[in-house]
PDB file of N, CA and C in Angstrom:
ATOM      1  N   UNK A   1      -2.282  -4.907  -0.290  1.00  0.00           N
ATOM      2  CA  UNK A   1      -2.154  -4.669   1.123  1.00  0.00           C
ATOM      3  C   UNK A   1      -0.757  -5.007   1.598  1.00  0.00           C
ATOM      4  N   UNK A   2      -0.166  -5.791   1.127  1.00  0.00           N
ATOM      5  CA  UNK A   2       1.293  -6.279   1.085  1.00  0.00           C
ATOM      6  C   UNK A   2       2.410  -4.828   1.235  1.00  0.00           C
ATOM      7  N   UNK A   3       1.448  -3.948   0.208  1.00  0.00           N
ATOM      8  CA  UNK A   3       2.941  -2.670  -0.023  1.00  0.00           C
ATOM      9  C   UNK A   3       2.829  -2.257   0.990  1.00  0.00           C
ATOM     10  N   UNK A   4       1.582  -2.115   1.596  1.00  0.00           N
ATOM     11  CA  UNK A   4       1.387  -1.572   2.488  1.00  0.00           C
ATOM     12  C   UNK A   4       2.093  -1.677   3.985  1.00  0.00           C
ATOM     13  N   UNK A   5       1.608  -2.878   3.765  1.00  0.00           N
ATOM     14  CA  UNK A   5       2.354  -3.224   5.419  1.00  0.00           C
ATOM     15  C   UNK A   5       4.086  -3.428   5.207  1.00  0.00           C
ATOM     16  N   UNK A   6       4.441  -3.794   3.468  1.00  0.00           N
ATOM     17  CA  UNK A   6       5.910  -3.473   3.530  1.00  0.00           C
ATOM     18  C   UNK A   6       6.348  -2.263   3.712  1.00  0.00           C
ATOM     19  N   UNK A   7       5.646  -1.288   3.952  1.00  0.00           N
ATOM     20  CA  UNK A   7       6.231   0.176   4.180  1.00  0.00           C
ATOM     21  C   UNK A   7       5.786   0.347   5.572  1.00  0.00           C
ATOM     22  N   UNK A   8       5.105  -0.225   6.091  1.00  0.00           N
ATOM     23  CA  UNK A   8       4.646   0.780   7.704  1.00  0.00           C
ATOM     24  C   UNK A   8       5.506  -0.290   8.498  1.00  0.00           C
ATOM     25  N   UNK A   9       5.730  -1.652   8.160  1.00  0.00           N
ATOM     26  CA  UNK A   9       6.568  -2.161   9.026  1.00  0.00           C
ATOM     27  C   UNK A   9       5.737  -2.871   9.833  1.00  0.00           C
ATOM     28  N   UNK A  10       5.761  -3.033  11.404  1.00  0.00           N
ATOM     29  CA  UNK A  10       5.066  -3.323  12.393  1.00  0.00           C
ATOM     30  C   UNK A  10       5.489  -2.672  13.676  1.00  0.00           C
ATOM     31  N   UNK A  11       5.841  -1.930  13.682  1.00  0.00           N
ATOM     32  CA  UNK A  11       6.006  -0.727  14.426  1.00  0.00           C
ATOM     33  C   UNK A  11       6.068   1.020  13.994  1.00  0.00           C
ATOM     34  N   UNK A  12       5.445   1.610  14.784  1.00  0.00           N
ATOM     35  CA  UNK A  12       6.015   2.934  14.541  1.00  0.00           C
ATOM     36  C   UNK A  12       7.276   3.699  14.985  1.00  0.00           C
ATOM     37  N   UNK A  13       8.121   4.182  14.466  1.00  0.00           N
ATOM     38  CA  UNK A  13       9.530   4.495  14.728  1.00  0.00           C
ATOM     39  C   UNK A  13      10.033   5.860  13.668  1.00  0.00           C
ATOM     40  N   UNK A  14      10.804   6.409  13.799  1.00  0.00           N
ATOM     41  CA  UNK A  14      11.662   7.728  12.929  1.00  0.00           C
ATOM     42  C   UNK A  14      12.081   6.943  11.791  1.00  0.00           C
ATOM     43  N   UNK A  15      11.828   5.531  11.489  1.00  0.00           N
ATOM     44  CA  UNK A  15      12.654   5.145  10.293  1.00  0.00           C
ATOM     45  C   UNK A  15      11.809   4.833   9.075  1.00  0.00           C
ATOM     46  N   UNK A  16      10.193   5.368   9.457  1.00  0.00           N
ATOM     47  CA  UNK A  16       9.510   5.321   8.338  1.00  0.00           C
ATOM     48  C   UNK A  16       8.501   7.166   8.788  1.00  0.00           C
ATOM     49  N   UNK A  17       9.528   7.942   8.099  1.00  0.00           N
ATOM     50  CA  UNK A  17       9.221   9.043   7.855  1.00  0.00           C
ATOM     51  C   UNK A  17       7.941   9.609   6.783  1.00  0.00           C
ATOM     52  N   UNK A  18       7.478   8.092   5.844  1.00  0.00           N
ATOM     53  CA  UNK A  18       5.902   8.484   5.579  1.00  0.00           C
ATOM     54  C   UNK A  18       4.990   8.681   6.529  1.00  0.00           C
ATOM     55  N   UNK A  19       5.024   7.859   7.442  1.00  0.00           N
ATOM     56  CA  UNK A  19       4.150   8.104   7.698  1.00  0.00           C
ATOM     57  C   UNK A  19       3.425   9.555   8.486  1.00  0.00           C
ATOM     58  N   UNK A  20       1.864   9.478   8.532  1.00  0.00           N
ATOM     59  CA  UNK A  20       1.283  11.288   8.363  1.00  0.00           C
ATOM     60  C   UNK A  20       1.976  11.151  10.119  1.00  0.00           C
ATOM     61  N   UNK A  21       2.653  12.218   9.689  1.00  0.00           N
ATOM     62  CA  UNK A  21       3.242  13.223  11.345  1.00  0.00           C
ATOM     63  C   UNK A  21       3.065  14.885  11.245  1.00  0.00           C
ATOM     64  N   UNK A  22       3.143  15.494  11.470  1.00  0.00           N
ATOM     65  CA  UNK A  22       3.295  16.807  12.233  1.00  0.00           C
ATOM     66  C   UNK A  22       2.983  17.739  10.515  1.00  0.00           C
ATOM     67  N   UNK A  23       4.429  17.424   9.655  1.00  0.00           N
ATOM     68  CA  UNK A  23       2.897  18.250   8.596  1.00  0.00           C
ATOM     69  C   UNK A  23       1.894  17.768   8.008  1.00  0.00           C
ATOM     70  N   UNK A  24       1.170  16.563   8.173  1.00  0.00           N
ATOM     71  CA  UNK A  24       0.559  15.384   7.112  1.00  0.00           C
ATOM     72  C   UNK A  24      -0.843  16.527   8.465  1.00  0.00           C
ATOM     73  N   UNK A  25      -0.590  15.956   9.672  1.00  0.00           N
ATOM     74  CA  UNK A  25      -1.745  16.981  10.654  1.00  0.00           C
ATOM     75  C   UNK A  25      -1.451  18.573  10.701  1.00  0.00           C
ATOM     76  N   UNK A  26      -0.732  19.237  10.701  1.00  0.00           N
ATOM     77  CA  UNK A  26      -0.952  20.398  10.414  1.00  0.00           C
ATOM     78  C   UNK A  26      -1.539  21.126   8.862  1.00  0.00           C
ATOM     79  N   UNK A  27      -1.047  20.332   7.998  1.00  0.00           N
ATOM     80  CA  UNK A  27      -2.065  20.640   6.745  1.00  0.00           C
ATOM     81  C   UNK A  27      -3.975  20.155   6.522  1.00  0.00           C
ATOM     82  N   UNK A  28      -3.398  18.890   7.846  1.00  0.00           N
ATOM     83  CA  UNK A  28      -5.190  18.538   7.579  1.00  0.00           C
ATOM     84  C   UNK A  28      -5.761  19.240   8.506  1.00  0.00           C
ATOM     85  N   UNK A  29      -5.507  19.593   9.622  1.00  0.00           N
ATOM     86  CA  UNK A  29      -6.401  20.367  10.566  1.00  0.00           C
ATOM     87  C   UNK A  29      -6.945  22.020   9.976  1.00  0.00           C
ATOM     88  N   UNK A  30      -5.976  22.665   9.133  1.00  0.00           N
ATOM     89  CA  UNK A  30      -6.445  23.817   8.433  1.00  0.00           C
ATOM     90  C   UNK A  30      -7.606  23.528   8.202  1.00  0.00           C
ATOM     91  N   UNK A  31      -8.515  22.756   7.561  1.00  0.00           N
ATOM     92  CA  UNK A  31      -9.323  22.199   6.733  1.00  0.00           C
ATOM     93  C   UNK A  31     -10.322  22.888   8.141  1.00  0.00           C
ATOM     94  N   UNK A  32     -10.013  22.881   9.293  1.00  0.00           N
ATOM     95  CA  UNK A  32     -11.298  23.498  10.361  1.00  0.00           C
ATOM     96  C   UNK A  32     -11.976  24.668  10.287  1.00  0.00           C
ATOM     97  N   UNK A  33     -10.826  25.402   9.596  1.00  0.00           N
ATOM     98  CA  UNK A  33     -10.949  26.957   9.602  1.00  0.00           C
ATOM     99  C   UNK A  33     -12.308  27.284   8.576  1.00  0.00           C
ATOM    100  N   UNK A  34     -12.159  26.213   7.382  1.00  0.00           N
ATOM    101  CA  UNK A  34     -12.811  26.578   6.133  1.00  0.00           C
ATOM    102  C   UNK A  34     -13.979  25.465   6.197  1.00  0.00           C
ATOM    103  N   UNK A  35     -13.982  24.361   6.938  1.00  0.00           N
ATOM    104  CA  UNK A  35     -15.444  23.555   6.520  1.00  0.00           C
ATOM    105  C   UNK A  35     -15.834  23.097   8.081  1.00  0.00           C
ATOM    106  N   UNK A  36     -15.124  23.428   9.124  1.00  0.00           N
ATOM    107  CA  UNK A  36     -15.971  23.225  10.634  1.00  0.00           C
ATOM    108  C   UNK A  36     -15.323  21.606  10.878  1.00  0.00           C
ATOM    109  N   UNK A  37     -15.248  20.945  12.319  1.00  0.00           N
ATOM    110  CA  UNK A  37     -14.307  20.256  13.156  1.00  0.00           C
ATOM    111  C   UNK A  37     -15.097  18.894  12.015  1.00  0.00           C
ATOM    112  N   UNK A  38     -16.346  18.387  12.178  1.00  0.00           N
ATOM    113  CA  UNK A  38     -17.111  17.297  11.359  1.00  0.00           C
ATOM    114  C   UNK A  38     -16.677  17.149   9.990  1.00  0.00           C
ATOM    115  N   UNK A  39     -16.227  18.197   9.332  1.00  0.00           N
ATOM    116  CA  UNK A  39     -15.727  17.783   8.130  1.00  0.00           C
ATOM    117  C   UNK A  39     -14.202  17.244   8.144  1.00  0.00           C
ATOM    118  N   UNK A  40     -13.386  18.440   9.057  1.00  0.00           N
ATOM    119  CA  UNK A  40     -12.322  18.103   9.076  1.00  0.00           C
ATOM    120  C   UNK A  40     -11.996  16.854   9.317  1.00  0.00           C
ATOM    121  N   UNK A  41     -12.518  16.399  10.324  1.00  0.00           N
ATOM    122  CA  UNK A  41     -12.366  14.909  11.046  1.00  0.00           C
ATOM    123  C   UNK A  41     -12.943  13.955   9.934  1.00  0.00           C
ATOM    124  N   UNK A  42     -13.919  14.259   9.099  1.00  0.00           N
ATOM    125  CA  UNK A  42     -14.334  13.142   8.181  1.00  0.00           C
ATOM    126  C   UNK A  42     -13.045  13.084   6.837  1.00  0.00           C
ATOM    127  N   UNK A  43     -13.038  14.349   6.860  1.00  0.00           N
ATOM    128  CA  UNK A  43     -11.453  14.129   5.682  1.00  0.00           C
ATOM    129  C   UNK A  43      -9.846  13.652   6.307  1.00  0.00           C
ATOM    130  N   UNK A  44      -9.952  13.938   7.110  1.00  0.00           N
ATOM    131  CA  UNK A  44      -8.566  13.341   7.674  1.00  0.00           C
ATOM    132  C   UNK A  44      -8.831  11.797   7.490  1.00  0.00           C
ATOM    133  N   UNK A  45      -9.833  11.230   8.097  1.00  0.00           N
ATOM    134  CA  UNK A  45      -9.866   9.966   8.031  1.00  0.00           C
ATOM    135  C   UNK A  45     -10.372   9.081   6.357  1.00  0.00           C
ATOM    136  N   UNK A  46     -10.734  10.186   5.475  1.00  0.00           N
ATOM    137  CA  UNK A  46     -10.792   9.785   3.830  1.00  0.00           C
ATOM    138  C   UNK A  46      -9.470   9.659   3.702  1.00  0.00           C
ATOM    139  N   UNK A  47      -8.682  10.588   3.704  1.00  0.00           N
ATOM    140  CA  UNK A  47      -7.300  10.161   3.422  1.00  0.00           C
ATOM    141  C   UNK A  47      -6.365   9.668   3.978  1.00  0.00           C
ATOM    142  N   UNK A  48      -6.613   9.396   5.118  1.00  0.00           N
ATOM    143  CA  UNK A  48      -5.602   8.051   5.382  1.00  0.00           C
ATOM    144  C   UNK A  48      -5.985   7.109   4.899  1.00  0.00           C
ATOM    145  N   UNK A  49      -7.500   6.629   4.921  1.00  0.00           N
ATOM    146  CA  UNK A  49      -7.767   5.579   4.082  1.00  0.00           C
ATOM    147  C   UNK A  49      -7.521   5.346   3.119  1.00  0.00           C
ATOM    148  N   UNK A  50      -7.499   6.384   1.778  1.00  0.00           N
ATOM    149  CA  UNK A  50      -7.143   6.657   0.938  1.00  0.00           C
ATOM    150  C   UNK A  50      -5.472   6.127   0.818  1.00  0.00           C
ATOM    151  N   UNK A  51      -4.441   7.317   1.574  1.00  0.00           N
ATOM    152  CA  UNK A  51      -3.295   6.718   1.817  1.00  0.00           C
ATOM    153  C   UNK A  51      -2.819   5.214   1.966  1.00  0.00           C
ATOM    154  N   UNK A  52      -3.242   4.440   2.916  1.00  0.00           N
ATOM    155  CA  UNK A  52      -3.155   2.953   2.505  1.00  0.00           C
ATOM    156  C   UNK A  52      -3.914   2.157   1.740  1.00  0.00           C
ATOM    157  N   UNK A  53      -4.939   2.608   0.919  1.00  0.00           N
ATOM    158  CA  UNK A  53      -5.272   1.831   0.046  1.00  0.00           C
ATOM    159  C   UNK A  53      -5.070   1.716  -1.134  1.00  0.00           C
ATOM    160  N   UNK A  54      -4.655   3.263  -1.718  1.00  0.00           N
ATOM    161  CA  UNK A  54      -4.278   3.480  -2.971  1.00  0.00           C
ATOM    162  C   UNK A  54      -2.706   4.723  -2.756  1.00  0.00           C
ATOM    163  N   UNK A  55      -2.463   5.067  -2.394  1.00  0.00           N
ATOM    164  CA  UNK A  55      -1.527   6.376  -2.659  1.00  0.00           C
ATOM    165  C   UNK A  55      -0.194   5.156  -1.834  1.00  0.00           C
ATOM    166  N   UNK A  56       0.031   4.670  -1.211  1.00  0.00           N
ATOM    167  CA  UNK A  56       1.165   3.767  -0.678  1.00  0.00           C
ATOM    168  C   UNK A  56       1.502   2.487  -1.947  1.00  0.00           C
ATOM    169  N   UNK A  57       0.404   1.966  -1.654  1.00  0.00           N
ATOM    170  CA  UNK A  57       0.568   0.946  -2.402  1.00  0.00           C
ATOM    171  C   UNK A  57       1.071   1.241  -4.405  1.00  0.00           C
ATOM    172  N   UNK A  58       0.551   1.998  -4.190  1.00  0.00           N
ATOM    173  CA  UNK A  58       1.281   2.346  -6.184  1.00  0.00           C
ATOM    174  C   UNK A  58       2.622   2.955  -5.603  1.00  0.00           C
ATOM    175  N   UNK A  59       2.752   3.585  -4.706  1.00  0.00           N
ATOM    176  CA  UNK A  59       4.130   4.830  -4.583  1.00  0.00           C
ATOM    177  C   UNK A  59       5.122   3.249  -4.439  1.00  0.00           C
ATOM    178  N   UNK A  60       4.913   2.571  -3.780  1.00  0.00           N
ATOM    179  CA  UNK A  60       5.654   1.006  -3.747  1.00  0.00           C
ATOM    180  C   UNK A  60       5.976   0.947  -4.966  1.00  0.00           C
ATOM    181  N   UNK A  61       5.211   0.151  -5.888  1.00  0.00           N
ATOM    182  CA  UNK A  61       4.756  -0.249  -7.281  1.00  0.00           C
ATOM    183  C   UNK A  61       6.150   0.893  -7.748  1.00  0.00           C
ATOM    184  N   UNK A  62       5.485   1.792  -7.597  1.00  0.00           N
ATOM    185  CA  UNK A  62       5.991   2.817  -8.226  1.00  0.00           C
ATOM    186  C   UNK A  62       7.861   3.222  -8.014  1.00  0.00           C
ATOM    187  N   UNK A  63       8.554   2.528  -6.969  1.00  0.00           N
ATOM    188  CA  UNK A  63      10.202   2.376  -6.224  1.00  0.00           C
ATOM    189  C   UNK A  63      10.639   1.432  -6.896  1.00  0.00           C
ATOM    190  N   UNK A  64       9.356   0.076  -6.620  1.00  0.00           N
ATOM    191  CA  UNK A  64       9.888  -0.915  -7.097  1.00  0.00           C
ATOM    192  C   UNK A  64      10.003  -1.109  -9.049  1.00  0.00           C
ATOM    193  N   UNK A  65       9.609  -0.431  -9.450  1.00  0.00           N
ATOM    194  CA  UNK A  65      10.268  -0.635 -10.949  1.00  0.00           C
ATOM    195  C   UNK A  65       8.851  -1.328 -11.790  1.00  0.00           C
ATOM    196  N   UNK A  66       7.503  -1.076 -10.806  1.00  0.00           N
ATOM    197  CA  UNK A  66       6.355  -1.610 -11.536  1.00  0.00           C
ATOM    198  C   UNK A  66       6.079  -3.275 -10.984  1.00  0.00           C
ATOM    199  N   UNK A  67       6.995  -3.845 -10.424  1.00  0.00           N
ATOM    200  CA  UNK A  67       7.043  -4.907 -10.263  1.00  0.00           C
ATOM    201  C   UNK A  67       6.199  -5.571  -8.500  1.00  0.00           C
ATOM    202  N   UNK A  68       5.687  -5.936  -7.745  1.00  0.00           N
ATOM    203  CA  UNK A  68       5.118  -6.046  -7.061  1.00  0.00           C
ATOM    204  C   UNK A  68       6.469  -6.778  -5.441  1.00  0.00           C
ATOM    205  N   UNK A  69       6.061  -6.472  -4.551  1.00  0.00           N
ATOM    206  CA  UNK A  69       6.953  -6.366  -3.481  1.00  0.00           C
ATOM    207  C   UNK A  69       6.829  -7.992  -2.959  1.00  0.00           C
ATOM    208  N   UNK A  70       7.893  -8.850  -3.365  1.00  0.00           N
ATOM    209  CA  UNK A  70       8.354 -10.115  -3.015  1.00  0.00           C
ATOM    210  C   UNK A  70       8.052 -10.459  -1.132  1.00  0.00           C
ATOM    211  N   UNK A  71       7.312 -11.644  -1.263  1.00  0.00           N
ATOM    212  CA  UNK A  71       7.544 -12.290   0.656  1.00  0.00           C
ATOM    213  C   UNK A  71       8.590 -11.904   0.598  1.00  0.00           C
ATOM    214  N   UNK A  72       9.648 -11.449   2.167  1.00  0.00           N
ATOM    215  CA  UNK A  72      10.712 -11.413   2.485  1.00  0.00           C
ATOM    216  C   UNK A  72      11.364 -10.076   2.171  1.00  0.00           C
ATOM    217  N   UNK A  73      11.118  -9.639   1.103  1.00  0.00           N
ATOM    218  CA  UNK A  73      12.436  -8.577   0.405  1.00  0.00           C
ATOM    219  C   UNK A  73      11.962  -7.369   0.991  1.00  0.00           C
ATOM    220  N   UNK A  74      13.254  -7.054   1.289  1.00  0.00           N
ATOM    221  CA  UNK A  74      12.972  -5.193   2.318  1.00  0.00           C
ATOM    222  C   UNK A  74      12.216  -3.992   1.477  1.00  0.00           C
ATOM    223  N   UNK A  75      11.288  -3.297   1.986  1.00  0.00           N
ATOM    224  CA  UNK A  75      10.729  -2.444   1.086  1.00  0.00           C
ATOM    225  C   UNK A  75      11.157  -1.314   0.325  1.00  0.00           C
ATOM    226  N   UNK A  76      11.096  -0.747  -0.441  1.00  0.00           N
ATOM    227  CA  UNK A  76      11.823   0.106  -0.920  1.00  0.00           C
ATOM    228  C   UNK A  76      11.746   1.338  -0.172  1.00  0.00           C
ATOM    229  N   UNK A  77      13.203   2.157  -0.366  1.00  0.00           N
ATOM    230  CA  UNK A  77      13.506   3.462   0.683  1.00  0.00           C
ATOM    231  C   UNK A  77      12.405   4.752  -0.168  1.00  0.00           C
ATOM    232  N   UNK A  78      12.083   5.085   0.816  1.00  0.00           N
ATOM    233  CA  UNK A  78      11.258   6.239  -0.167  1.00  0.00           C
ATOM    234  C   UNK A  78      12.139   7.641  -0.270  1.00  0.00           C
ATOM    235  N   UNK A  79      12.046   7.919  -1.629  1.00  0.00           N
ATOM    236  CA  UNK A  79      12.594   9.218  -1.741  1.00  0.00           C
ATOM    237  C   UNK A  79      12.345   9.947  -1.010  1.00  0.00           C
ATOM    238  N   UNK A  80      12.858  11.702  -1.377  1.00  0.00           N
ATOM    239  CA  UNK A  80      12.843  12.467  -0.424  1.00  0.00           C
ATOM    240  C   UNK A  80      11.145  13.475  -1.488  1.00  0.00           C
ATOM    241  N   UNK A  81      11.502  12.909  -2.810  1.00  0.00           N
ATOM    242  CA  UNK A  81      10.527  13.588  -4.009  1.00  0.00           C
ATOM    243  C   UNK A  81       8.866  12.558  -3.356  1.00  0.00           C
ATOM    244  N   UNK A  82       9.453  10.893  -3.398  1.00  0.00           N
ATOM    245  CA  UNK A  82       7.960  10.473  -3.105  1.00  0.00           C
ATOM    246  C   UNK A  82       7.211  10.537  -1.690  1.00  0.00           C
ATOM    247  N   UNK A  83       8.157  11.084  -1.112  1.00  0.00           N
ATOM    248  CA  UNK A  83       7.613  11.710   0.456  1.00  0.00           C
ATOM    249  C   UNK A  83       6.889  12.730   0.316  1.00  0.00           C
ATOM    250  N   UNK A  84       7.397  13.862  -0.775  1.00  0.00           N
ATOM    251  CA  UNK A  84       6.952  14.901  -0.966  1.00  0.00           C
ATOM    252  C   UNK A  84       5.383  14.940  -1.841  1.00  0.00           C
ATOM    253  N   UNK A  85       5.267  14.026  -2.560  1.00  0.00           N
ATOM    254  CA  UNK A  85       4.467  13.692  -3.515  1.00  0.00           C
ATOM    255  C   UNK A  85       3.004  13.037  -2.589  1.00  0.00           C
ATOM    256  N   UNK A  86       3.405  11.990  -1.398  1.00  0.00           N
ATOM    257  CA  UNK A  86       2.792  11.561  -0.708  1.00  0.00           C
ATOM    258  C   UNK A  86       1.916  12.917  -0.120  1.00  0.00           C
ATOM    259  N   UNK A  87       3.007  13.787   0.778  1.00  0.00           N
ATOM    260  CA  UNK A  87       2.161  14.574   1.207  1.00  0.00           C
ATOM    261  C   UNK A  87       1.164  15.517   0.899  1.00  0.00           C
ATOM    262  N   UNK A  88       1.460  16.337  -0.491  1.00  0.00           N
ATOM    263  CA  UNK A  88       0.670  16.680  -1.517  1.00  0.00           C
ATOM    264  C   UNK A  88      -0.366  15.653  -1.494  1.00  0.00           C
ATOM    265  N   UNK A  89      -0.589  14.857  -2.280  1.00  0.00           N
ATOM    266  CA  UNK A  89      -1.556  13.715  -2.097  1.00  0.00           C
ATOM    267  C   UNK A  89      -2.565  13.669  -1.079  1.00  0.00           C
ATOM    268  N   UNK A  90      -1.501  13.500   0.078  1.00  0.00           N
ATOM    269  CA  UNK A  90      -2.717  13.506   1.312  1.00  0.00           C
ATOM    270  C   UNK A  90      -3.438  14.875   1.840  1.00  0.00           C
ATOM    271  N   UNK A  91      -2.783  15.601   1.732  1.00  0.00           N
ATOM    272  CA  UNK A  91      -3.147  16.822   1.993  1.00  0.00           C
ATOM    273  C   UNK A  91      -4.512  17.007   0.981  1.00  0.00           C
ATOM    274  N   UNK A  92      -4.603  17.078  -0.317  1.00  0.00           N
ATOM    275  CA  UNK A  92      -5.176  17.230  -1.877  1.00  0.00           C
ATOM    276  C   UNK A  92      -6.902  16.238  -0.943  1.00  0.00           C
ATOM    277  N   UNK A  93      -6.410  14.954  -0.781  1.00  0.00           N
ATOM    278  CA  UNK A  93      -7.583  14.034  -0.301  1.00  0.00           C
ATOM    279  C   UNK A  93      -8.278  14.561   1.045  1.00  0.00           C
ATOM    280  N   UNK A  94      -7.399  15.139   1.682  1.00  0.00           N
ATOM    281  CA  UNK A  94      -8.447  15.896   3.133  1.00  0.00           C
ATOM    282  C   UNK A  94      -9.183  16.796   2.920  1.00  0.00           C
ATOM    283  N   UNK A  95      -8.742  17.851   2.272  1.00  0.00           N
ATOM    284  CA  UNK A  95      -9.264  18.576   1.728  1.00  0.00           C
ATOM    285  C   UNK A  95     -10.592  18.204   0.784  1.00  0.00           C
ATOM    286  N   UNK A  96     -10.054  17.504  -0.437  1.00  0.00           N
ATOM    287  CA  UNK A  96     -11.368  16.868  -1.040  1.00  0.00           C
ATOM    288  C   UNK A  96     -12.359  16.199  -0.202  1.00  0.00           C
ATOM    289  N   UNK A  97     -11.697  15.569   0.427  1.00  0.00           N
ATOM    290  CA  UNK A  97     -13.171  14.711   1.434  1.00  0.00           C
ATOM    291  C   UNK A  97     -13.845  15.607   2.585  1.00  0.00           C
ATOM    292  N   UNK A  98     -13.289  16.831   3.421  1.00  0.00           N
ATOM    293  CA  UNK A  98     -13.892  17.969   3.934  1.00  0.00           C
ATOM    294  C   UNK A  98     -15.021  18.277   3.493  1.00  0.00           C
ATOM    295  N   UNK A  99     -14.300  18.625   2.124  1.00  0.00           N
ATOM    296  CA  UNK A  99     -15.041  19.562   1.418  1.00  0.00           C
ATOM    297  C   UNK A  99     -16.438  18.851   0.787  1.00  0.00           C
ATOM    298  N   UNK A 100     -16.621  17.736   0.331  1.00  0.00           N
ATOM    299  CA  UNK A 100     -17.704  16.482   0.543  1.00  0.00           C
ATOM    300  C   UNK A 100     -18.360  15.932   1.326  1.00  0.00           C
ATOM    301  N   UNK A 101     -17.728  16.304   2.576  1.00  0.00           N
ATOM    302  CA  UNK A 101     -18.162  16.018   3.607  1.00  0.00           C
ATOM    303  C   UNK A 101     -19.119  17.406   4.494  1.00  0.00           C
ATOM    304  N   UNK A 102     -18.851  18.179   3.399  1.00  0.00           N
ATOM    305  CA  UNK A 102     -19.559  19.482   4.304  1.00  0.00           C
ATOM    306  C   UNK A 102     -20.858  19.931   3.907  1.00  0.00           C
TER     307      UNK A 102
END
């Protein structure tokens, strides 16, 4: 939970560009067209959960060199590839949970 909150910070601001904005919701709302508003809404919220419980926390793991994110030390900058990777990801989990959910 640590990576976690070392990446979201304690505010929301333009300087943590993971987090889901404008395409993270325009890829999950598609999901209406094909499984109806109840699914959509149940998968959006699988994968954010998803997103901070498992897909943040390794992508951390994963900057930091395998090694786990120190009290104090600034979090690592996320690429422009593990941004990209994130969103795939989340997108992949709305969809899956829609579609489970329908």
């Amino acid at each position: 939970m640590r990576a976690a909150r070392a990446l979201t910070g304690t505010s929301l601001s333009a300087d943590h560009p993971w987090l889901p904005g404008l395409p993270h919701a325009a890829l999950g709302l598609t999901t209406v067209f094909a499984f109806g508003f109840q699914a959509c809404l149940t998968g959006l919220l699988l994968a954010t959960l998803a997103s901070f419980v498992v897909f943040l926390p390794l992508t951390a793991l994963a900057l930091n060199r395998g090694q786990a994110i120190a009290p104090g030390t600034p979090a690592p900058v996320l690429t422009l590839k593990a941004q990209a990777v994130l969103l795939v990801l989340w997108t992949l989990a709305v969809w899956a949970g829609a579609a489970l959910a329908r």
